[in-house]
Structure formats: structure tokens, C-alpha cells
C-alpha atoms as a PDB file:
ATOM      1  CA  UNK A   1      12.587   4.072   8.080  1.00  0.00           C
ATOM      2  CA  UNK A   2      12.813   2.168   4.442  1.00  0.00           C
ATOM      3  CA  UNK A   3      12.038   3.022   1.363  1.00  0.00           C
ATOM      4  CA  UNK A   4      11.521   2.008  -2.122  1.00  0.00           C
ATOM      5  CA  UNK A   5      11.068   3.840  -5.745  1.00  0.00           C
ATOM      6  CA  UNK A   6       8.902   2.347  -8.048  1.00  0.00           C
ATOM      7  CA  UNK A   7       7.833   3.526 -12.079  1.00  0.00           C
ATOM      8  CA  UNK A   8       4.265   3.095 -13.353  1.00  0.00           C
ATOM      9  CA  UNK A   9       1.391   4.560 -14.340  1.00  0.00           C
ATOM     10  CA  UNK A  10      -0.616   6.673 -11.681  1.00  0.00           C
ATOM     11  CA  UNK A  11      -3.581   7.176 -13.495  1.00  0.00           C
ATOM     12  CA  UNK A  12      -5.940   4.184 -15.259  1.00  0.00           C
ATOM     13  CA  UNK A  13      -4.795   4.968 -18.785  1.00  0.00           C
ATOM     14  CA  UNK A  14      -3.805   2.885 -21.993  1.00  0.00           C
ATOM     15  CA  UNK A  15      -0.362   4.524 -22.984  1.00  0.00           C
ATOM     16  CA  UNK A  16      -0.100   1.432 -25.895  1.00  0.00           C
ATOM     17  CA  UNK A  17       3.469   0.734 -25.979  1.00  0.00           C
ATOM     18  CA  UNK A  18       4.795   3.509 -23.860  1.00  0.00           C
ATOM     19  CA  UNK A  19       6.901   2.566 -20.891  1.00  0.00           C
ATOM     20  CA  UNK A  20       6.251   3.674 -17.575  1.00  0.00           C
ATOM     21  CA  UNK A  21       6.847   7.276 -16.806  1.00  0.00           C
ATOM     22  CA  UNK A  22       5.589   7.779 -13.357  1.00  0.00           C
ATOM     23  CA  UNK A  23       7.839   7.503 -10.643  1.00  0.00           C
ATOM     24  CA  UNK A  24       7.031   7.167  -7.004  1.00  0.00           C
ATOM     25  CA  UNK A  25       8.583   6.729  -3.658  1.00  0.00           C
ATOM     26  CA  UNK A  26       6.960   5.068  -0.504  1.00  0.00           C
ATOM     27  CA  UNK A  27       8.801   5.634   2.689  1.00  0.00           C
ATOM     28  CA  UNK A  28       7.599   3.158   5.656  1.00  0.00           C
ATOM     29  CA  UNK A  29       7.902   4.347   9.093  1.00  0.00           C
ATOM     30  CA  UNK A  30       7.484   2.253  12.132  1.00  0.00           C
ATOM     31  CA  UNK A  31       9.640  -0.226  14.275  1.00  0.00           C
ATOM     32  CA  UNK A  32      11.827  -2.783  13.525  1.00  0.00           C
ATOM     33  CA  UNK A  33      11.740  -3.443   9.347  1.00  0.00           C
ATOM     34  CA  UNK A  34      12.204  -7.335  10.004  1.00  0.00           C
ATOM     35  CA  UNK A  35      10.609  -9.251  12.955  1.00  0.00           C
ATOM     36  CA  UNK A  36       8.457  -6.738  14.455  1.00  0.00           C
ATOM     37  CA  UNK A  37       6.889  -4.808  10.750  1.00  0.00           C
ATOM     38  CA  UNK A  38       6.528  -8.513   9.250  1.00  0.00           C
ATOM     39  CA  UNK A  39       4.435  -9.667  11.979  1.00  0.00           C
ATOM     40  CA  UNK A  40       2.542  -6.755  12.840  1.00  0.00           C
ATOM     41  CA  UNK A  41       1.653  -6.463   8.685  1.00  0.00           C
ATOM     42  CA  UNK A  42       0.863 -10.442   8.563  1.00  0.00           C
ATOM     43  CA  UNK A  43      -1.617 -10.265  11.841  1.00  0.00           C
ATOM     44  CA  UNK A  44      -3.652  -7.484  10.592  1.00  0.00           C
ATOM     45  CA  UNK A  45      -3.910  -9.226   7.262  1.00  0.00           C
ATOM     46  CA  UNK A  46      -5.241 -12.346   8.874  1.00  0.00           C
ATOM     47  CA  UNK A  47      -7.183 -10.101  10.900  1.00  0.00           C
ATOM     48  CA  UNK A  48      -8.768  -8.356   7.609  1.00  0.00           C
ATOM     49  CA  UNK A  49      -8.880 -11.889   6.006  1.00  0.00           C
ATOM     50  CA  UNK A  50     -10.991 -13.715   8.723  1.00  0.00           C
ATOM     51  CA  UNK A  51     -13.506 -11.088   9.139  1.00  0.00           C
ATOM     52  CA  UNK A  52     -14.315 -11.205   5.380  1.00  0.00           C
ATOM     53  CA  UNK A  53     -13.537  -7.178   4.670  1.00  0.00           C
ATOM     54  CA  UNK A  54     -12.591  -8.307   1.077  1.00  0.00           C
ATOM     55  CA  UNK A  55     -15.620  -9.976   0.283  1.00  0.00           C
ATOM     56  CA  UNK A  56     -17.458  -6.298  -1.308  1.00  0.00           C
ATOM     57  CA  UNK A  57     -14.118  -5.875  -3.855  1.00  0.00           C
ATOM     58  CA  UNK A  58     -15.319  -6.304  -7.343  1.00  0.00           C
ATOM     59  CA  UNK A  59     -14.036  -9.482  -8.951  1.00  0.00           C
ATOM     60  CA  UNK A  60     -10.560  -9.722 -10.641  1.00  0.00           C
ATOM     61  CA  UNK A  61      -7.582 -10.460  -9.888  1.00  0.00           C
ATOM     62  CA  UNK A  62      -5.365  -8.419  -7.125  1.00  0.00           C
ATOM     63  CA  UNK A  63      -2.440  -8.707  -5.513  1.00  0.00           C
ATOM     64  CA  UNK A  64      -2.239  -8.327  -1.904  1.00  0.00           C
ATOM     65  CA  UNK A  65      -1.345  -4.495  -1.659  1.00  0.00           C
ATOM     66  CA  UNK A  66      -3.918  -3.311  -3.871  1.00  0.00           C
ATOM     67  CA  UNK A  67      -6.487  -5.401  -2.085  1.00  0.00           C
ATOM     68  CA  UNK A  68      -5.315  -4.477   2.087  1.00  0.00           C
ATOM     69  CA  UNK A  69      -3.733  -0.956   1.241  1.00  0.00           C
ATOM     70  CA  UNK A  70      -7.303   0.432   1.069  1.00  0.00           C
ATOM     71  CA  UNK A  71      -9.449   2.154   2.894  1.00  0.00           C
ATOM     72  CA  UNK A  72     -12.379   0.039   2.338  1.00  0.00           C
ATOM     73  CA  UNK A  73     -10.645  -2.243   5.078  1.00  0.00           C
ATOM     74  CA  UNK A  74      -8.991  -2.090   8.463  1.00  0.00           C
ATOM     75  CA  UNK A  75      -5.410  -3.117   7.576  1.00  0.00           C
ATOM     76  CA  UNK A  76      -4.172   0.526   7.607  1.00  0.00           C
ATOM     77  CA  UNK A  77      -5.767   1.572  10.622  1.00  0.00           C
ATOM     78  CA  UNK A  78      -4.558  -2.087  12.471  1.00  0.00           C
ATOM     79  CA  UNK A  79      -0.863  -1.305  11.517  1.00  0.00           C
ATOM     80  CA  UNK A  80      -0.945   2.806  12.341  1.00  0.00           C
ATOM     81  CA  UNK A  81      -2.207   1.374  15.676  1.00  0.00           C
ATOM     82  CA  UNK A  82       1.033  -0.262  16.165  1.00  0.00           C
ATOM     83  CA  UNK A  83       3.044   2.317  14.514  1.00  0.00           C
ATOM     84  CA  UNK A  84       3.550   1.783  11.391  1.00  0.00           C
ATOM     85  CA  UNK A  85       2.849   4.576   8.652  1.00  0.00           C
ATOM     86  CA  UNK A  86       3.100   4.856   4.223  1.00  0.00           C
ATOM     87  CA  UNK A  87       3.976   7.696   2.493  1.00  0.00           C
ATOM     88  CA  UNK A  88       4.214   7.701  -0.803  1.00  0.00           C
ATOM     89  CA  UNK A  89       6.155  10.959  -1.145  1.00  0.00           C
ATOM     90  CA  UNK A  90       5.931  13.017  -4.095  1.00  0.00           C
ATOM     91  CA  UNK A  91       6.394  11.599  -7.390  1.00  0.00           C
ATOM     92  CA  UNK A  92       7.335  13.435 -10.792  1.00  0.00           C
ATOM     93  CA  UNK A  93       3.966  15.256 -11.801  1.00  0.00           C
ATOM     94  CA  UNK A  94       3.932  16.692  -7.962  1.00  0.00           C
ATOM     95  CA  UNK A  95       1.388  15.105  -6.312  1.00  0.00           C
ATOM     96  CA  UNK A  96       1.887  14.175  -2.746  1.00  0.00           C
ATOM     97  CA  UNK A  97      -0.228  10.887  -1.487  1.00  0.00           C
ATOM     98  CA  UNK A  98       0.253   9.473   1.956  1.00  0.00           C
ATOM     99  CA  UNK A  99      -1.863   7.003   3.977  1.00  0.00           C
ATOM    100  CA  UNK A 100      -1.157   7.587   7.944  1.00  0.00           C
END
């Protein structure tokens, strides 16, 4: 198991100058965090990639977890298959979020 905290904003909101209050923590479960995670997280990529599942997202610009940690494609479901799971724990307002 890894994990990683991370401060932002959870909700689409224009706090002007305000820094970042949220904070988050997303725990990864699954095998191996270096050979066997990096390749079973680049396959289903490709796998999401070559079948063209991004082709509906509206137009912008993305980076590549906001675009494959949805559930619009099959890049979750290809890496639960093989073990792996997010949680994103409970942050400061409460809130509990986790994609299994």
C-alpha cells in the first residue's frame, strides 16, 4: 500500500488569491508499487488509448489522471481487474471518495 497527500480545491470554484485549503489523501492498494503497478497502469492506458475511449471528453487541456481516472473509460475497471484499487480517504470537510 502507498500513499500520497495532496492540497487543492475539491469543488470548481474561483477562491481569487486564496491558497489551497483542501486536503486529500489517496491510498493505492494492489501488488508490487514498482514493476508490476507501472506496467499494469501503462497497459490499460494503451488499452484505453487505442480504442479511442477519450475521443467524447470535451476539448481542453488534461493531464493524464483527470482524463483515465474516470468512469467514462475502462482504465479503472482494467487495473481493479488486476488488483489494483484508489481511495481517496477522507479529506478535511469529511467527505469520503473512493474508486474500487
Amino acid at each position: 500500500e502507498s500513499f500520497g497527500v495532496g492540497k487543492g480545491f475539491l469543488q470548481d470554484k474561483d477562491d481569487g488569491d486564496k491558497a489551497p485549503a483542501d486536503t486529500i489523501r489517496l491510498e493505492v492498494s494492489g501488488p508490487e508499487p514498482g514493476y508490476l503497478t507501472c506496467s499494469i497502469c501503462i497497459v490499460a492506458a494503451a488499452k484505453v488509448l487505442v480504442r479511442g475511449e477519450l475521443r467524447s471528453m470535451p476539448g481542453g487541456v488534461y493531464t493524464p489522471a483527470t482524463l483515465l481516472m474516470t468512469k467514462e473509460t475502462s482504465f479503472l475497471r482494467l487495473v481493479k481487474e488486476r488488483g489494483l484499487t484508489f481511495d481517496w480517504g477522507q479529506h478535511e470537510a469529511g467527505e469520503r471518495y473512493s474508486i474500487q
